[in-house]
Protein backbone atom coordinates (compact mmCIF):
# COMPACT_ATOMS: atom_id res chain seq x y z
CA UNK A 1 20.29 17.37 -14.37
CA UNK A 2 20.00 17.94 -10.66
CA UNK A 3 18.49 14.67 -8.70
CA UNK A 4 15.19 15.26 -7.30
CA UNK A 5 14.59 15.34 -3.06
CA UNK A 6 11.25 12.92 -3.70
CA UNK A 7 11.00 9.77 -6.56
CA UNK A 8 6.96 8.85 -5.85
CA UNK A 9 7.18 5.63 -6.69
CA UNK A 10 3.43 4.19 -8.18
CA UNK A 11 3.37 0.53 -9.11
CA UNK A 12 0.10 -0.03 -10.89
CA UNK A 13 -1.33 -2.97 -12.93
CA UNK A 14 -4.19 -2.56 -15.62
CA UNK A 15 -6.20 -0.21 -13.14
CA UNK A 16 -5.44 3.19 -16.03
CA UNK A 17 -8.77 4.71 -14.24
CA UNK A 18 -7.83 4.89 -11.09
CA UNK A 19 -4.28 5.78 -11.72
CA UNK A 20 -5.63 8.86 -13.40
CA UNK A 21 -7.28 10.29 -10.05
CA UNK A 22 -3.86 9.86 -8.49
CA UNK A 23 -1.58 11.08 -11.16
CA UNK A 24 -4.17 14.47 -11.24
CA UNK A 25 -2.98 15.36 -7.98
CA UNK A 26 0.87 14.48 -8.41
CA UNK A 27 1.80 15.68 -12.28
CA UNK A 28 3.81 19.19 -11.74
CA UNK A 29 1.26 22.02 -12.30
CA UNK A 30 -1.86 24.12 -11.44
CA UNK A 31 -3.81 21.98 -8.27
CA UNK A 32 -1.05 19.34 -7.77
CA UNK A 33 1.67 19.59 -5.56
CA UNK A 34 2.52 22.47 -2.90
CA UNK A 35 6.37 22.31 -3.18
CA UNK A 36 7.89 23.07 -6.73
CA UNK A 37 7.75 20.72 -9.22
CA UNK A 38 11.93 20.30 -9.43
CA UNK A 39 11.83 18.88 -5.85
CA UNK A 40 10.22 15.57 -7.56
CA UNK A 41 9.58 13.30 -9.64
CA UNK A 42 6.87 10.58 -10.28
CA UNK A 43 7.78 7.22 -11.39
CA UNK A 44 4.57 4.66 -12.63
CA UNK A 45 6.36 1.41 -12.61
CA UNK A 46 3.28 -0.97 -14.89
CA UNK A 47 3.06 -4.87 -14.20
CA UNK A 48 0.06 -4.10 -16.64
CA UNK A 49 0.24 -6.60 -20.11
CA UNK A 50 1.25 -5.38 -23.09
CA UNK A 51 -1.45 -3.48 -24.89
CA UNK A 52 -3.09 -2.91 -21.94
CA UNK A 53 -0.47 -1.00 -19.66
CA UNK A 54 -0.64 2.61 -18.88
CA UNK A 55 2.40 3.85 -20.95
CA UNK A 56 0.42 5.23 -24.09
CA UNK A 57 -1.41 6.73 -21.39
CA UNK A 58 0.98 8.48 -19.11
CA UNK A 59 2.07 9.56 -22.87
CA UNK A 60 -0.81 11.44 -23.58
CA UNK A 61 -2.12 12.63 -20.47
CA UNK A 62 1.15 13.02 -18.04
CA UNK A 63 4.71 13.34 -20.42
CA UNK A 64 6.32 14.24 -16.93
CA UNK A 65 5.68 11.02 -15.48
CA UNK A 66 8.35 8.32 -15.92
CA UNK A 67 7.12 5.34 -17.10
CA UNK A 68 8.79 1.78 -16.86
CA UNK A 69 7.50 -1.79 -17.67
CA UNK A 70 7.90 -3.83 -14.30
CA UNK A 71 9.17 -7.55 -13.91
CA UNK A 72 5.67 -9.08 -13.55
CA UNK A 73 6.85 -10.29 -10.32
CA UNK A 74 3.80 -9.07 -7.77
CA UNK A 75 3.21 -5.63 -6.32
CA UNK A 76 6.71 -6.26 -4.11
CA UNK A 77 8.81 -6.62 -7.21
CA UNK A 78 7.33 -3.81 -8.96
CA UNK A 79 8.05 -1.22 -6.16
CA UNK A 80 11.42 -2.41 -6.22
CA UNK A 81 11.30 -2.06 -10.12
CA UNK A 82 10.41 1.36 -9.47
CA UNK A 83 12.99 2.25 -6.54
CA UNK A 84 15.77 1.13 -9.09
CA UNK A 85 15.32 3.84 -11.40
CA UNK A 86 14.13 6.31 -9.17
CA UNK A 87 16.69 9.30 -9.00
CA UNK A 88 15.45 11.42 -5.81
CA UNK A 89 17.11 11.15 -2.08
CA UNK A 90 13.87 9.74 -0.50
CA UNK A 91 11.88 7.25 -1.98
CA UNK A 92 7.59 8.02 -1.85
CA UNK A 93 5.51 5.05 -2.27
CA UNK A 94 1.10 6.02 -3.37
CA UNK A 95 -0.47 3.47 -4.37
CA UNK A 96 -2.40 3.62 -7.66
CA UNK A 97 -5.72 3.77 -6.22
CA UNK A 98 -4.86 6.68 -3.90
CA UNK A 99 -5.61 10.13 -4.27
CA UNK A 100 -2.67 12.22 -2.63
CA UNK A 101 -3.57 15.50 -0.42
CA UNK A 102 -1.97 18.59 -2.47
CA UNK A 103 0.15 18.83 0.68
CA UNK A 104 1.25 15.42 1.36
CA UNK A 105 5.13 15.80 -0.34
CA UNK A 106 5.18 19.40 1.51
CA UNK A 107 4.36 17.36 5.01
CA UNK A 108 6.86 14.56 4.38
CA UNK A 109 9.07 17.58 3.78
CA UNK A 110 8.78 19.14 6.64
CA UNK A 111 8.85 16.18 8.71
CA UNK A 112 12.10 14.91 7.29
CA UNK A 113 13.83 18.59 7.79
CA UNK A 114 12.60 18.72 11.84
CA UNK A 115 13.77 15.05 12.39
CA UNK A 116 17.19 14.79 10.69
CA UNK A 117 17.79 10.83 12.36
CA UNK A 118 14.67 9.39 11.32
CA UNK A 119 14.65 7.26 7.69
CA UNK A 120 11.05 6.26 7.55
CA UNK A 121 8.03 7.72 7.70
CA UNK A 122 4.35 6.67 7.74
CA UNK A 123 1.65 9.38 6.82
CA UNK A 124 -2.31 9.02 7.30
CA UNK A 125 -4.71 7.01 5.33
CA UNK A 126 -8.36 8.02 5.09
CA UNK A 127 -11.74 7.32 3.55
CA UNK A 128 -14.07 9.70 2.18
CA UNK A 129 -17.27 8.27 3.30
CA UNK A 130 -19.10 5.73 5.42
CA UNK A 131 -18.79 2.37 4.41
CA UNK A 132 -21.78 0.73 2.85
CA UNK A 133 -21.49 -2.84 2.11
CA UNK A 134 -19.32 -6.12 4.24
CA UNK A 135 -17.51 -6.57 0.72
CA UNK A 136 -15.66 -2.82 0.61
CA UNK A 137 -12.18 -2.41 2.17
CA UNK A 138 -9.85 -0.05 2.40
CA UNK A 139 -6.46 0.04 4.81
CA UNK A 140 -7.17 3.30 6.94
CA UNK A 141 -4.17 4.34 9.41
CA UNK A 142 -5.24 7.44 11.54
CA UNK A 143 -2.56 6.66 14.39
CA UNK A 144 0.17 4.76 12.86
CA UNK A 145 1.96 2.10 13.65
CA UNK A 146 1.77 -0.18 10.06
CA UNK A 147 3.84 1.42 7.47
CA UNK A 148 1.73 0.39 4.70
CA UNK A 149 3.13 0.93 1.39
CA UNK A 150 -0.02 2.81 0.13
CA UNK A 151 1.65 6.18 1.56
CA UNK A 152 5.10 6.11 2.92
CA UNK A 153 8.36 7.60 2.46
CA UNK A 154 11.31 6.03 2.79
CA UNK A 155 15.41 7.29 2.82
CA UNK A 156 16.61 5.57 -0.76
CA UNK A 157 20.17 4.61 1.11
CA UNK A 158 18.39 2.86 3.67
CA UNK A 159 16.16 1.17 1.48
CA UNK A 160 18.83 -0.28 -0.59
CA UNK A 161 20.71 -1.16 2.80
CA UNK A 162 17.83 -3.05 3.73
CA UNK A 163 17.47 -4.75 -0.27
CA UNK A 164 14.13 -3.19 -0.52
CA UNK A 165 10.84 -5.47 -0.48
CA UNK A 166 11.20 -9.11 -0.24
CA UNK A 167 9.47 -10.10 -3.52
CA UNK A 168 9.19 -13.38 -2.54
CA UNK A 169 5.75 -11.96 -0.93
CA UNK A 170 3.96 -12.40 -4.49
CA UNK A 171 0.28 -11.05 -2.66
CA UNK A 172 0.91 -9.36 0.26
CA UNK A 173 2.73 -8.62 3.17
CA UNK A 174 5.88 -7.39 2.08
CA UNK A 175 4.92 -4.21 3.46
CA UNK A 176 4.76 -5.81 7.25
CA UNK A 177 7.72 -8.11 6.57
CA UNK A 178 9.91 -4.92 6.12
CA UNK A 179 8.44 -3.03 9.15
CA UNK A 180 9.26 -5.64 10.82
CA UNK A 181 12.75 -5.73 9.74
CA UNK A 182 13.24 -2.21 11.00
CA UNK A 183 12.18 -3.21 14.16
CA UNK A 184 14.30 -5.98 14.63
CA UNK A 185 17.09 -3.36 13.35
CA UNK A 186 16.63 -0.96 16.15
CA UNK A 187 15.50 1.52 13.15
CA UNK A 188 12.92 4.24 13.86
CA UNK A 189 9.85 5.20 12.25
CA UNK A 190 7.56 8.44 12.54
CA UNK A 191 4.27 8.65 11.47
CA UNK A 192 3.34 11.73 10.01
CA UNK A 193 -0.91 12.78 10.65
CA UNK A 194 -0.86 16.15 8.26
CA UNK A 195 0.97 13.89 4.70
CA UNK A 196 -2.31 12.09 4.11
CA UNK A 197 -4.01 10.34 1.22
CA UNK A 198 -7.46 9.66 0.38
CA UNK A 199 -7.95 5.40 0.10
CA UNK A 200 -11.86 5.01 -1.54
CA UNK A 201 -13.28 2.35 -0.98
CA UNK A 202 -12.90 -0.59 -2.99
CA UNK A 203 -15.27 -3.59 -3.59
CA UNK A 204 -13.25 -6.94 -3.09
CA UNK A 205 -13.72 -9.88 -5.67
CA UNK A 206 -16.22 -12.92 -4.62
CA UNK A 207 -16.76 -16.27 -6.39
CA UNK A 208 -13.72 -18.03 -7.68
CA UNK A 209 -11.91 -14.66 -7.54
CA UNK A 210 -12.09 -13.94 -4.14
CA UNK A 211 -10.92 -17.73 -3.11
CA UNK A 212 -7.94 -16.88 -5.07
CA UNK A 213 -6.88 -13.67 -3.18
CA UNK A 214 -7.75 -15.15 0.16
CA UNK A 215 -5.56 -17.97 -0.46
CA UNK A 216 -2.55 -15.63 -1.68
CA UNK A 217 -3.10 -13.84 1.51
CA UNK A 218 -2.72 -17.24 3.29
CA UNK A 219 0.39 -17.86 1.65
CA UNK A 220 1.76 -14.42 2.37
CA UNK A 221 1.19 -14.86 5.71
CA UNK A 222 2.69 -18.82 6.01
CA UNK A 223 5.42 -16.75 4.47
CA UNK A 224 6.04 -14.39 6.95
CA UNK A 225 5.81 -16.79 9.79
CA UNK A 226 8.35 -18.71 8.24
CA UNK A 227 10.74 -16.24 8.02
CA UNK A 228 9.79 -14.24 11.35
CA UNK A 229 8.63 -17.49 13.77
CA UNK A 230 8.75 -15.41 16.50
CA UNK A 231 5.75 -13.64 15.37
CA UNK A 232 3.98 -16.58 15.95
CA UNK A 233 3.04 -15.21 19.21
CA UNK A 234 1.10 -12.72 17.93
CA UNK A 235 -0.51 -14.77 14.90
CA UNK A 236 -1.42 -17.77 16.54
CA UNK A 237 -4.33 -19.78 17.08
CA UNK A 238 -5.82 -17.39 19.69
CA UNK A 239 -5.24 -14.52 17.21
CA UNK A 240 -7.22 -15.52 14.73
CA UNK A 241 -9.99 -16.78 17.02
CA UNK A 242 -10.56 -13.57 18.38
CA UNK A 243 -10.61 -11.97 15.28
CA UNK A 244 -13.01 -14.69 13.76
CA UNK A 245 -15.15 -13.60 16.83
CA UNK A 246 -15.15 -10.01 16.28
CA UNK A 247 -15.67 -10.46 12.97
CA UNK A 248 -18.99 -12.56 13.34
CA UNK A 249 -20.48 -10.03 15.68
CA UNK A 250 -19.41 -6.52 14.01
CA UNK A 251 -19.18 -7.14 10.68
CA UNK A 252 -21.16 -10.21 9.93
CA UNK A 253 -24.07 -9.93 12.25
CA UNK A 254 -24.59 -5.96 12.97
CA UNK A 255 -22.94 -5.01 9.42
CA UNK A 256 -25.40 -7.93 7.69
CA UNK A 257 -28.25 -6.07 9.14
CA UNK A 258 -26.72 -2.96 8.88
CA UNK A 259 -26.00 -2.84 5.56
CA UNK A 260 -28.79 -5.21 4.19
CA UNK A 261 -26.81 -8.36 3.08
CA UNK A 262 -24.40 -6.50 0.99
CA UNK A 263 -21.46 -7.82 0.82
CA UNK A 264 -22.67 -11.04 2.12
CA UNK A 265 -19.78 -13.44 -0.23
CA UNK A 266 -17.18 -11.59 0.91
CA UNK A 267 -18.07 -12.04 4.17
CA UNK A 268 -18.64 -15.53 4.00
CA UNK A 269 -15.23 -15.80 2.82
CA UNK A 270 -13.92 -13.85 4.96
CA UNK A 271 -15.08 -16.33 7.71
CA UNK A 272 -13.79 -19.12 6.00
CA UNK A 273 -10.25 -17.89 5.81
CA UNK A 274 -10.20 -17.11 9.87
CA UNK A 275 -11.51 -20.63 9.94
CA UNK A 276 -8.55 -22.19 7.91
CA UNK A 277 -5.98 -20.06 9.61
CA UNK A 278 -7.15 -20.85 13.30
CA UNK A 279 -6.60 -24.65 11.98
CA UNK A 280 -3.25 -24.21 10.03
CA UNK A 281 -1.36 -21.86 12.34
């Protein structure tokens, strides 16, 4: 069998709803993908438990999706789970709470054939609405410039150069660790406007939930400092305070009137975690 030009690589974890709004617009067929459906394949790679993972799923509703059980290792491990068995040239990383435009493989595409030296590529991120509430998020990129894993495409030789994700980022972050990796490499990245994906937005967790992601974030980042200290001059002290300080005025004060005290947990802990990084960094 011939290798594929694109492996999309989707790591997903217990989230079978979502996953089904992004598989509807990558599965080979009628109002999916613009280039042919031999020119890729789509590889779910499921940190989801047993009995509750998507593979009965992708069974039944997507048999040309590849489906392998991933290390359990955090969202860094389970991309790499699914770069390892991924067959195409170029690896494609959605994430499972994406939905991909119908032309987003065709842009990559075309992007990759007019710059034959560039490796990496970033495409656009977008929401589909205002927001309406201080608790959503969602990681727009309209310009560029952060090569976040939710929609990038990467040259599978280089990414096995480089060892892939550092999965010692359990949370978060390895997505920044590794762009900044190919900086410190002298290695080029393009972002690409027209291969877009749709990010909705999502509702973070509050109450003892949301403690526990805002502390993994902390970690990820205590990681990354450690390993890159010389980005301590970006993420310092005065960083954070200036964020804290935007953050109190735009989102706290005009968005809490704004948006009527939704949200109002998330922003509170929000706050909090500026607070503790001002005094740890």
């Amino acid at each position: 069998m011939n290798s594929p030009f694109f492996s999309v690589i989707i790591p997903t974890c217990n989230r079978n709803d979502l996953l089904a709004l992004c598989l509807e617009r990558l599965t080979p067929g009628p109002g999916s993908q613009t280039i042919k459906s031999e020119e890729y394949e789509v590889v779910v790679t499921d940190d989801g438990k047993e009995g509750s993972n998507a593979c009965d799923f992708i069974i039944r509703h997507h048999p040309g999706v590849k489906w392998t059980k991933g290390p359990q290792k955090g969202p860094a491990g389970n991309r790499n789970n699914g770069a390892a068995s991924a067959r195409g040239e170029w690896l494609v990383f959605f994430d499972d709470d994406c939905v991909p435009d119908h032309n987003v493989l065709e842009e990559y595409w075309k992007a990759i054939d007019s710059n034959n030296d560039i490796k990496v590529f970033e495409g656009r991120v977008y929401v589909d609405r205002l927001k309406q509430s201080m608790a959503e998020t969602a990681p727009v990129n309209e310009t560029g410039g952060f090569l976040w894993t939710c929609n990038c495409a990467i040259k599978k030789d280089l990414f096995i150069e480089l060892n892939g994700f550092d999965e010692e980022y359990y949370t978060a972050m390895e997505d920044v660790d590794f762009r900044v990796r190919l900086e410190k490499a002298g290695i080029e990245y393009r972002f690409v406007k027209s291969a877009s994906v749709l990010h909705p937005w999502r509702t973070t967790k509050s109450g003892k939930d949301g403690w526990k992601t805002n502390n993994g974030y902390m970690q990820s980042m205590f990681l990354f400092l450690k390993k890159h200290p010389d980005q301590k001059l970006k993420y310092n002290k005065k960083y954070y305070l200036k964020s804290l300080l935007r953050y109190i005025i735009y989102e706290f004060i005009v968005g809490g009137v704004k948006y009527k005290g939704k949200g109002i947990v998330h922003a509170f802990h929000h706050i909090v975690y500026h607070l503790k990084m001002i005094i740890s960094v």
